[in-house]
PDB file of N, CA and C in Angstrom:
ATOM      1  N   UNK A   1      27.165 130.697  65.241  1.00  0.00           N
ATOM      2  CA  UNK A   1      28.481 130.333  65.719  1.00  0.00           C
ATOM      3  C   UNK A   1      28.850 131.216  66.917  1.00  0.00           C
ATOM      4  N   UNK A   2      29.287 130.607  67.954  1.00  0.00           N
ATOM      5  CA  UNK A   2      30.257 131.189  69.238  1.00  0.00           C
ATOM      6  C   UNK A   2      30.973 132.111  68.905  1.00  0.00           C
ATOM      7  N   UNK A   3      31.125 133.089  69.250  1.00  0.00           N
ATOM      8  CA  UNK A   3      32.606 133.755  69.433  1.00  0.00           C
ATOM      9  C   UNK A   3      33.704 133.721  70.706  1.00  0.00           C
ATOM     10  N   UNK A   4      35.026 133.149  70.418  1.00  0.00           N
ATOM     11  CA  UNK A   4      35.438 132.597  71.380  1.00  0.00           C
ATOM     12  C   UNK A   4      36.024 134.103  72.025  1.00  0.00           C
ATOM     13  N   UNK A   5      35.459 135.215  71.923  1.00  0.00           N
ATOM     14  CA  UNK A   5      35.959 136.020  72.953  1.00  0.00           C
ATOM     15  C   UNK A   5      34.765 136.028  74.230  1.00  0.00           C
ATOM     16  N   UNK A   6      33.790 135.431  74.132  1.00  0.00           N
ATOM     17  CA  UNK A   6      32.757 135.346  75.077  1.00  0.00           C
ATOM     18  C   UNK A   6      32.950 134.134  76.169  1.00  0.00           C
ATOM     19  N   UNK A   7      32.408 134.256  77.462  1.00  0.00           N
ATOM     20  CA  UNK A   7      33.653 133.525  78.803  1.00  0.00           C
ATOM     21  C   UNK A   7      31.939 133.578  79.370  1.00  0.00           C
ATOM     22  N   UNK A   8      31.840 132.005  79.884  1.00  0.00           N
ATOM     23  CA  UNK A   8      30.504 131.872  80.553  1.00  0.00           C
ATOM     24  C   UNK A   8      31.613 131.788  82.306  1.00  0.00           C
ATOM     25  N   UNK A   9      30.320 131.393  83.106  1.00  0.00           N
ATOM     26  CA  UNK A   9      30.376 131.163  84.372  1.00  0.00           C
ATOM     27  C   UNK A   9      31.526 130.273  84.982  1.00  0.00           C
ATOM     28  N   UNK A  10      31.916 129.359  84.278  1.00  0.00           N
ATOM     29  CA  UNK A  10      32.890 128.242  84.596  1.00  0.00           C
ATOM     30  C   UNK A  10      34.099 129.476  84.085  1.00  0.00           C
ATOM     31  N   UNK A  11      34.222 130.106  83.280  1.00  0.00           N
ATOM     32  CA  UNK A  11      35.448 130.697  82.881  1.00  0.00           C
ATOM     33  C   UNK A  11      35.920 132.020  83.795  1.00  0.00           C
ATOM     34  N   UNK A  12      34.548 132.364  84.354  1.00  0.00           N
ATOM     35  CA  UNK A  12      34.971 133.432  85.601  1.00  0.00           C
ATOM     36  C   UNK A  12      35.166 133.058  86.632  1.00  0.00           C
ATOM     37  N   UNK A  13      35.097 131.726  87.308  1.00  0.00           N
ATOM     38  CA  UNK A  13      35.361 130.840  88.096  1.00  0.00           C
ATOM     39  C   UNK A  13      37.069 130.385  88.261  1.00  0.00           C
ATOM     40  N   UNK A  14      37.298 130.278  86.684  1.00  0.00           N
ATOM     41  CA  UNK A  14      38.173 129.398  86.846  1.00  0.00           C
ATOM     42  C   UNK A  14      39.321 130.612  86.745  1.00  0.00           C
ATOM     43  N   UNK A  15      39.509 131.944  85.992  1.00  0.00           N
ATOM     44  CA  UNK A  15      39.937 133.087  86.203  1.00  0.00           C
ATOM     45  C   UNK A  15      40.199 133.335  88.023  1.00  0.00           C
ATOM     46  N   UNK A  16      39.190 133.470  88.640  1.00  0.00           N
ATOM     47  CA  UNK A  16      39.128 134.042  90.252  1.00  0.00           C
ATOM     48  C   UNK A  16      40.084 132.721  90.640  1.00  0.00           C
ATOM     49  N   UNK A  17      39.738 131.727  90.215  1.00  0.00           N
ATOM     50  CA  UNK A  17      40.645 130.681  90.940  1.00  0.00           C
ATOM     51  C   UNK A  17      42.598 130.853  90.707  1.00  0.00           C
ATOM     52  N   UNK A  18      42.218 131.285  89.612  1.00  0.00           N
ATOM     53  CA  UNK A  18      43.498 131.025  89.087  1.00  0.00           C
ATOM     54  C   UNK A  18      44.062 132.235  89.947  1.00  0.00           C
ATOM     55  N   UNK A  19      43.896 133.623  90.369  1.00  0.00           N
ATOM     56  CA  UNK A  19      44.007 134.629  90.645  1.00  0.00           C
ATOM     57  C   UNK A  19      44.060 134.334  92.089  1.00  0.00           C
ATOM     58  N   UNK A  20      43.866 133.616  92.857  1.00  0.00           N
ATOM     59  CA  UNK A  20      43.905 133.438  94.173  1.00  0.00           C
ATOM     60  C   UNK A  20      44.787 132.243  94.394  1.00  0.00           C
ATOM     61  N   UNK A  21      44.990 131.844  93.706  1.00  0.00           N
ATOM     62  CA  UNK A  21      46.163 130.858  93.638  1.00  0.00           C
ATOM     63  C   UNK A  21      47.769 131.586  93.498  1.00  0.00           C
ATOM     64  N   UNK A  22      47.385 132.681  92.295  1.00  0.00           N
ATOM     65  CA  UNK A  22      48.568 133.460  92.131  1.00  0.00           C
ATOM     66  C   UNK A  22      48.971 134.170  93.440  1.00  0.00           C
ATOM     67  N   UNK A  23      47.871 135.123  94.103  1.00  0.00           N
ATOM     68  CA  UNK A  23      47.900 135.636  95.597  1.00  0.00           C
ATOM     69  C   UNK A  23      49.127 134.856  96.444  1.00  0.00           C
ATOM     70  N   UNK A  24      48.551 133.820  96.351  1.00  0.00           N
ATOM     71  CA  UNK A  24      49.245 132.753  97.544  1.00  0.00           C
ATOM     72  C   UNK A  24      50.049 132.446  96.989  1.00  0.00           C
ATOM     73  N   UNK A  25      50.619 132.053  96.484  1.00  0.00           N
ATOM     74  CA  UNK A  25      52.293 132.134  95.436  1.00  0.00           C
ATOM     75  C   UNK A  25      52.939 133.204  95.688  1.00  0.00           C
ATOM     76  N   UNK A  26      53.012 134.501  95.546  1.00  0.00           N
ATOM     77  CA  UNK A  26      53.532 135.229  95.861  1.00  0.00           C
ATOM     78  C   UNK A  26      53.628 135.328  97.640  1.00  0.00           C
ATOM     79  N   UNK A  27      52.519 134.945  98.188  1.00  0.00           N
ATOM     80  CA  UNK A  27      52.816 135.254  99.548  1.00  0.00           C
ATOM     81  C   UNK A  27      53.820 134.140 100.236  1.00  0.00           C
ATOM     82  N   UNK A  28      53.975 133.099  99.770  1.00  0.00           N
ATOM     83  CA  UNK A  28      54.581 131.938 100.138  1.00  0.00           C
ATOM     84  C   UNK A  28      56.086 132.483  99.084  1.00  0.00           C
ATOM     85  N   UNK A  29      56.331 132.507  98.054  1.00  0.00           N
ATOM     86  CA  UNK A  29      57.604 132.677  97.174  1.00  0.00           C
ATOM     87  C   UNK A  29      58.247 133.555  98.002  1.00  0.00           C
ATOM     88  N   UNK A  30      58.025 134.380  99.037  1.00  0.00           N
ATOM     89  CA  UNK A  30      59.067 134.835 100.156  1.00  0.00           C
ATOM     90  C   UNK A  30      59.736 133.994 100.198  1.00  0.00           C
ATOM     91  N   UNK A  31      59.295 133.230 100.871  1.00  0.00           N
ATOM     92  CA  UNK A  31      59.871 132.105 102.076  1.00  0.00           C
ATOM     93  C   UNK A  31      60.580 130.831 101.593  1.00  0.00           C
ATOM     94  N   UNK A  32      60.333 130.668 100.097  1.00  0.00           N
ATOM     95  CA  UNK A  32      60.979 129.347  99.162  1.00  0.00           C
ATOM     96  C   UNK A  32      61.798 129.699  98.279  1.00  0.00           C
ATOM     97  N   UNK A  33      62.650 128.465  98.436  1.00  0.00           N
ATOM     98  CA  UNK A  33      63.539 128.633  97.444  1.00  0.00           C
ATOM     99  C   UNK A  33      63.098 127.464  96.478  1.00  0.00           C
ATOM    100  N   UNK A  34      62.356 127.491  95.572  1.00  0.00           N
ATOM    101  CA  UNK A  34      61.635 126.438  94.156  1.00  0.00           C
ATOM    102  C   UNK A  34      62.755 125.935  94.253  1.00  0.00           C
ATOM    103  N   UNK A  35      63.970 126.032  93.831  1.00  0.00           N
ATOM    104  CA  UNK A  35      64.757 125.306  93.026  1.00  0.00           C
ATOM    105  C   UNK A  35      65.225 123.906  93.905  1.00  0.00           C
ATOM    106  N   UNK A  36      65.424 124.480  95.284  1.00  0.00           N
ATOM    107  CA  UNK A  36      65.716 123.308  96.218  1.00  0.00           C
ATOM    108  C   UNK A  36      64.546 122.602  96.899  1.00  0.00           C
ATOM    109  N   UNK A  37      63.613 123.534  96.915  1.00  0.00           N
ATOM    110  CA  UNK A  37      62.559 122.889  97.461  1.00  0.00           C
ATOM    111  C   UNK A  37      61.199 122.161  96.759  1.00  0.00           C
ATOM    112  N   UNK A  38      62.182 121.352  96.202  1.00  0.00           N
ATOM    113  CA  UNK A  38      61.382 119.898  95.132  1.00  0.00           C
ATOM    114  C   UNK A  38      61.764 119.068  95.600  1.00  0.00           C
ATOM    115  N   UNK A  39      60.629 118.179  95.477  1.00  0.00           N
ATOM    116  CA  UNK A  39      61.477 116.581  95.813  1.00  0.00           C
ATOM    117  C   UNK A  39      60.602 115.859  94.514  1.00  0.00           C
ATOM    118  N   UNK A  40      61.580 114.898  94.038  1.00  0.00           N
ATOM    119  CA  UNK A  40      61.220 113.950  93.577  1.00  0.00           C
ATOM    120  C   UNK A  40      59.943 112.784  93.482  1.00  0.00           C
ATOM    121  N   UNK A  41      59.275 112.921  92.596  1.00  0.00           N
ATOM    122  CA  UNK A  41      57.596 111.822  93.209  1.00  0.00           C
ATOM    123  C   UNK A  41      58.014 110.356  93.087  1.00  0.00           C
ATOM    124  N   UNK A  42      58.292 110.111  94.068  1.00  0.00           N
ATOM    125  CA  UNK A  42      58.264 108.438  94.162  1.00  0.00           C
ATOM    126  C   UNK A  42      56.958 107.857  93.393  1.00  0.00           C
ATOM    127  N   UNK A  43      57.387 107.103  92.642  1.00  0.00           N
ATOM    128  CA  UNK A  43      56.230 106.198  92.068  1.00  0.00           C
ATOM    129  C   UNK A  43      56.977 104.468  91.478  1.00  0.00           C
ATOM    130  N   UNK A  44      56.342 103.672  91.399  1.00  0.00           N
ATOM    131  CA  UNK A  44      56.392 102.612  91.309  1.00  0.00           C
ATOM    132  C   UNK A  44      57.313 102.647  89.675  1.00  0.00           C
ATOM    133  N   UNK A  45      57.281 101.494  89.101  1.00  0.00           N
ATOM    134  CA  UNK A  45      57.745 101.209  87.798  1.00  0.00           C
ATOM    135  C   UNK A  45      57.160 101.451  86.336  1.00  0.00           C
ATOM    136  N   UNK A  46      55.901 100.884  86.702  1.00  0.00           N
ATOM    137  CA  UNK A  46      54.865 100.901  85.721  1.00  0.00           C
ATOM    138  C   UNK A  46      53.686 102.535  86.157  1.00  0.00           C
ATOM    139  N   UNK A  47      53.816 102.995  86.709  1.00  0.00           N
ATOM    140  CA  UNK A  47      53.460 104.294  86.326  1.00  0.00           C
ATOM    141  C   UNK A  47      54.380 105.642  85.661  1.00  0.00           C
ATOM    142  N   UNK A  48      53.270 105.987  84.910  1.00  0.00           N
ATOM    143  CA  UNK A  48      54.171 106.770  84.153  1.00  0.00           C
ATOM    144  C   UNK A  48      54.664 108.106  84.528  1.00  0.00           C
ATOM    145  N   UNK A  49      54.171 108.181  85.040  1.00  0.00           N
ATOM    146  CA  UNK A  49      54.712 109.933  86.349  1.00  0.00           C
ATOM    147  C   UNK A  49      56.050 109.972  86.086  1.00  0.00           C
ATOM    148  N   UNK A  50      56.644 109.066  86.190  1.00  0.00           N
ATOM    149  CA  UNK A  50      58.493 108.647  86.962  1.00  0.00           C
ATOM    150  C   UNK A  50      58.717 109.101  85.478  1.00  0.00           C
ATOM    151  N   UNK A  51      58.143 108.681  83.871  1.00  0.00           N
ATOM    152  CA  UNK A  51      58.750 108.158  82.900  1.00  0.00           C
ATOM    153  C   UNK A  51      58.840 109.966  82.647  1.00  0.00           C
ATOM    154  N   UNK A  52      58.174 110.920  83.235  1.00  0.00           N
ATOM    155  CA  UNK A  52      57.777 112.807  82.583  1.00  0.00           C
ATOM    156  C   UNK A  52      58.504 113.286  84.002  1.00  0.00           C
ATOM    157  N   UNK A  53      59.178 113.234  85.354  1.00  0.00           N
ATOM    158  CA  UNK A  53      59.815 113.407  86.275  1.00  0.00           C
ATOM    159  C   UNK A  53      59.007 114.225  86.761  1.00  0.00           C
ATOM    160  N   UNK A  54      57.592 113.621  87.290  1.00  0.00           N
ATOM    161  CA  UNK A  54      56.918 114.692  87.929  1.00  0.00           C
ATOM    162  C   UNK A  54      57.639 114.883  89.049  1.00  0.00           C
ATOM    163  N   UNK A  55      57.687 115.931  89.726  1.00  0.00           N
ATOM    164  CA  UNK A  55      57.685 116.257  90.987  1.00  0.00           C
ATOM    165  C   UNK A  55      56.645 117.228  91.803  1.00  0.00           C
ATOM    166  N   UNK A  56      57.137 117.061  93.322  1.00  0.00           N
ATOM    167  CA  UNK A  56      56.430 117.573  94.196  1.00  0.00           C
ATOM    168  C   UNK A  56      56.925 118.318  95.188  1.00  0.00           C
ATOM    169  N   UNK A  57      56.441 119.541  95.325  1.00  0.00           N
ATOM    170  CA  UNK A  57      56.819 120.666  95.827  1.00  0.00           C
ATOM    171  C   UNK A  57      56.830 120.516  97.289  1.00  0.00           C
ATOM    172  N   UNK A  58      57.565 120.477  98.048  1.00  0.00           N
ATOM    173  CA  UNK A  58      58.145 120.693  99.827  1.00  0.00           C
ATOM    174  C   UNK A  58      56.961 121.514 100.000  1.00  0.00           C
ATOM    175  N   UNK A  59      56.780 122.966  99.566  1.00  0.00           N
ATOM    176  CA  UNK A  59      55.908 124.310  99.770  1.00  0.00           C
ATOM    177  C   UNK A  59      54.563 124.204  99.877  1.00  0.00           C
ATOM    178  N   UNK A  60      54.187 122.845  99.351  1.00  0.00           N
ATOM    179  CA  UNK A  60      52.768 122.291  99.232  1.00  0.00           C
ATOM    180  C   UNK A  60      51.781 123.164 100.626  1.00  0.00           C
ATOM    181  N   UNK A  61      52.217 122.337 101.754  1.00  0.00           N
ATOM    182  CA  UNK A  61      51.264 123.065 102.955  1.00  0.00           C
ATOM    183  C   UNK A  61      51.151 124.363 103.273  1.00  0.00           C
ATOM    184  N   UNK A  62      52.675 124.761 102.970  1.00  0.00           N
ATOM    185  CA  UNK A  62      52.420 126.578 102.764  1.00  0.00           C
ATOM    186  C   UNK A  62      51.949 126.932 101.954  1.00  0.00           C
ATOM    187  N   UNK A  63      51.642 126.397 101.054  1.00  0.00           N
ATOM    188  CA  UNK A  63      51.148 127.092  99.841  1.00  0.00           C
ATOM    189  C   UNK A  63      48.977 126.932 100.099  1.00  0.00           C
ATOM    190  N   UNK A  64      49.017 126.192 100.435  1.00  0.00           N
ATOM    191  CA  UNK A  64      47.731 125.852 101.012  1.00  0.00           C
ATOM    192  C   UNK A  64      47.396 126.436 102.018  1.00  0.00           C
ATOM    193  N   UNK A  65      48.121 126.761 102.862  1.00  0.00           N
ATOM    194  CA  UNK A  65      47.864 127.495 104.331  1.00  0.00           C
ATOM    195  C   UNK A  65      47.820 129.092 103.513  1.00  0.00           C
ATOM    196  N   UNK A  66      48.222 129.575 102.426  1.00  0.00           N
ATOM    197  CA  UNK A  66      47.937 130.991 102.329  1.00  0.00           C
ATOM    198  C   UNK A  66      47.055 130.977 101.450  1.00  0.00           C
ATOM    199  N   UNK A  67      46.697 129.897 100.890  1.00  0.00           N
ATOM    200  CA  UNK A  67      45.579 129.961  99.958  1.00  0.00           C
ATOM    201  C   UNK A  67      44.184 129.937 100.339  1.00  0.00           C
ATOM    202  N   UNK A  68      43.747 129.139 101.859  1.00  0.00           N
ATOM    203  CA  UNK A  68      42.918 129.058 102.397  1.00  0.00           C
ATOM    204  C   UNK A  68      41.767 130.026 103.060  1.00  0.00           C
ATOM    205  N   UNK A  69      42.556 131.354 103.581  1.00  0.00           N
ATOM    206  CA  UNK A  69      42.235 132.410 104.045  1.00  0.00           C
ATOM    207  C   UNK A  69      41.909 133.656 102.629  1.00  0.00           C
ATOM    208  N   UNK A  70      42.069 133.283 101.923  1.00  0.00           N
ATOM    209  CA  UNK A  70      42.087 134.126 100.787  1.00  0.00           C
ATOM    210  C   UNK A  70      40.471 134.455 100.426  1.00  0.00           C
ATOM    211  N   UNK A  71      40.589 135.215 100.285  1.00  0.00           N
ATOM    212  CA  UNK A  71      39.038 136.393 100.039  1.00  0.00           C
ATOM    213  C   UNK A  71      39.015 137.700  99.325  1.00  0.00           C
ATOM    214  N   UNK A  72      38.197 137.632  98.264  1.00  0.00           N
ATOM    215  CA  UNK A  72      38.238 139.396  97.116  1.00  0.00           C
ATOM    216  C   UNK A  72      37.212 139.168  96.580  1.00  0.00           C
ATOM    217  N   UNK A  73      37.302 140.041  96.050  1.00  0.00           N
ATOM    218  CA  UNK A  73      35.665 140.569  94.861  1.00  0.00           C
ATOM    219  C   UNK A  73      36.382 139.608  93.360  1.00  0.00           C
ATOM    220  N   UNK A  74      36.026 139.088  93.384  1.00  0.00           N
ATOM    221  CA  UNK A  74      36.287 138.411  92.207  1.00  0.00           C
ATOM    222  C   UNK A  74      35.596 138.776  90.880  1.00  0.00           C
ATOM    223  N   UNK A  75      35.858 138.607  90.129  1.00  0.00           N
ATOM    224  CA  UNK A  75      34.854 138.873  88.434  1.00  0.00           C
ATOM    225  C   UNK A  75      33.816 137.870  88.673  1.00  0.00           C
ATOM    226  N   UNK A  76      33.039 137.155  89.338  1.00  0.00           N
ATOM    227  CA  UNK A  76      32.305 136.299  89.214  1.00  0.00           C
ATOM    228  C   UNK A  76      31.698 136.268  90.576  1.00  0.00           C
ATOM    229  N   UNK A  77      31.981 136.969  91.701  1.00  0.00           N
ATOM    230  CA  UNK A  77      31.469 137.336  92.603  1.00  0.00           C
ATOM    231  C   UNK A  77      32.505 137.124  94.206  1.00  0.00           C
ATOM    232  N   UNK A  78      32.201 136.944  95.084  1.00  0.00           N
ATOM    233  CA  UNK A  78      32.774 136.780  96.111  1.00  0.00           C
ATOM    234  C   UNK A  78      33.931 135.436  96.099  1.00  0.00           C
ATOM    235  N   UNK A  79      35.373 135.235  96.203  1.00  0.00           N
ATOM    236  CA  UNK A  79      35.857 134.485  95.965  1.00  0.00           C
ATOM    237  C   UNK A  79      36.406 134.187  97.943  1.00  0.00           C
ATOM    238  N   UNK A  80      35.918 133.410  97.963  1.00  0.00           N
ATOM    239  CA  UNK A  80      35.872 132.661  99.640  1.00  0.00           C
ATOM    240  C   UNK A  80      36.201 130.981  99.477  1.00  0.00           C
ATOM    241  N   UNK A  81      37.315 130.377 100.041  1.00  0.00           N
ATOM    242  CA  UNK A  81      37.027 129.175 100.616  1.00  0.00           C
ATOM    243  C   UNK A  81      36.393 128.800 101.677  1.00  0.00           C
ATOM    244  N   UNK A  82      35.310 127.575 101.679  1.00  0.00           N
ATOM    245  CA  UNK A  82      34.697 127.371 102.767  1.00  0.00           C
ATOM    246  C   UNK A  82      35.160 126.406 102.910  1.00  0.00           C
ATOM    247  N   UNK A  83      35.534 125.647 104.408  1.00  0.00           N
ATOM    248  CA  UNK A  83      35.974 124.369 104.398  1.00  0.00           C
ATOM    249  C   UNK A  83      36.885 123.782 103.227  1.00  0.00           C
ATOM    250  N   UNK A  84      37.644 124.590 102.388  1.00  0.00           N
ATOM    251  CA  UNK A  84      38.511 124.143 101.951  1.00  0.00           C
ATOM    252  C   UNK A  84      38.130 123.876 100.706  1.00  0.00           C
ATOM    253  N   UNK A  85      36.717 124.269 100.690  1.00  0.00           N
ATOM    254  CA  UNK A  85      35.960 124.047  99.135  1.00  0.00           C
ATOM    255  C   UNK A  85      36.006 125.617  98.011  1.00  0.00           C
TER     256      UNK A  85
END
């Protein structure tokens, strides 16, 4: 049997990701105000998005523009976007 305190490759991946995401949140949460800067997701009738009030964040491109440049030693090795990958 597994022990679920043990974390393969996808889980140090997804850790560094999550951690460079946080980076850029903070570097962008200067500049936003969350509460106003939502908008509403337009969606049709029959999708259900509308029926759970997803929304979508104004901050989107800033939030992407500081996430892009982002680079550290990650637990899983070099954490770099290339082309956005």
């Amino acid at each position: 049997m597994q022990s679920t305190s043990e974390i393969n490759l996808f889980g140090l991946w997804a850790y560094d990701t999550i951690w460079a995401l946080a980076k850029a949140v903070e570097l962008v949460g200067l500049e936003v105000n969350y509460s106003s800067d939502v908008l509403k997701h337009k969606t049709d009738s029959k999708n259900t998005d509308e029926m759970f009030g997803i929304t979508v964040s104004k901050a989107g491109p800033r939030l992407l523009q500081a996430l892009l440049p982002t680079s550290f030693q990650g637990l899983s090795g070099k954490f770099q976007l290339i082309n956005g990958h």
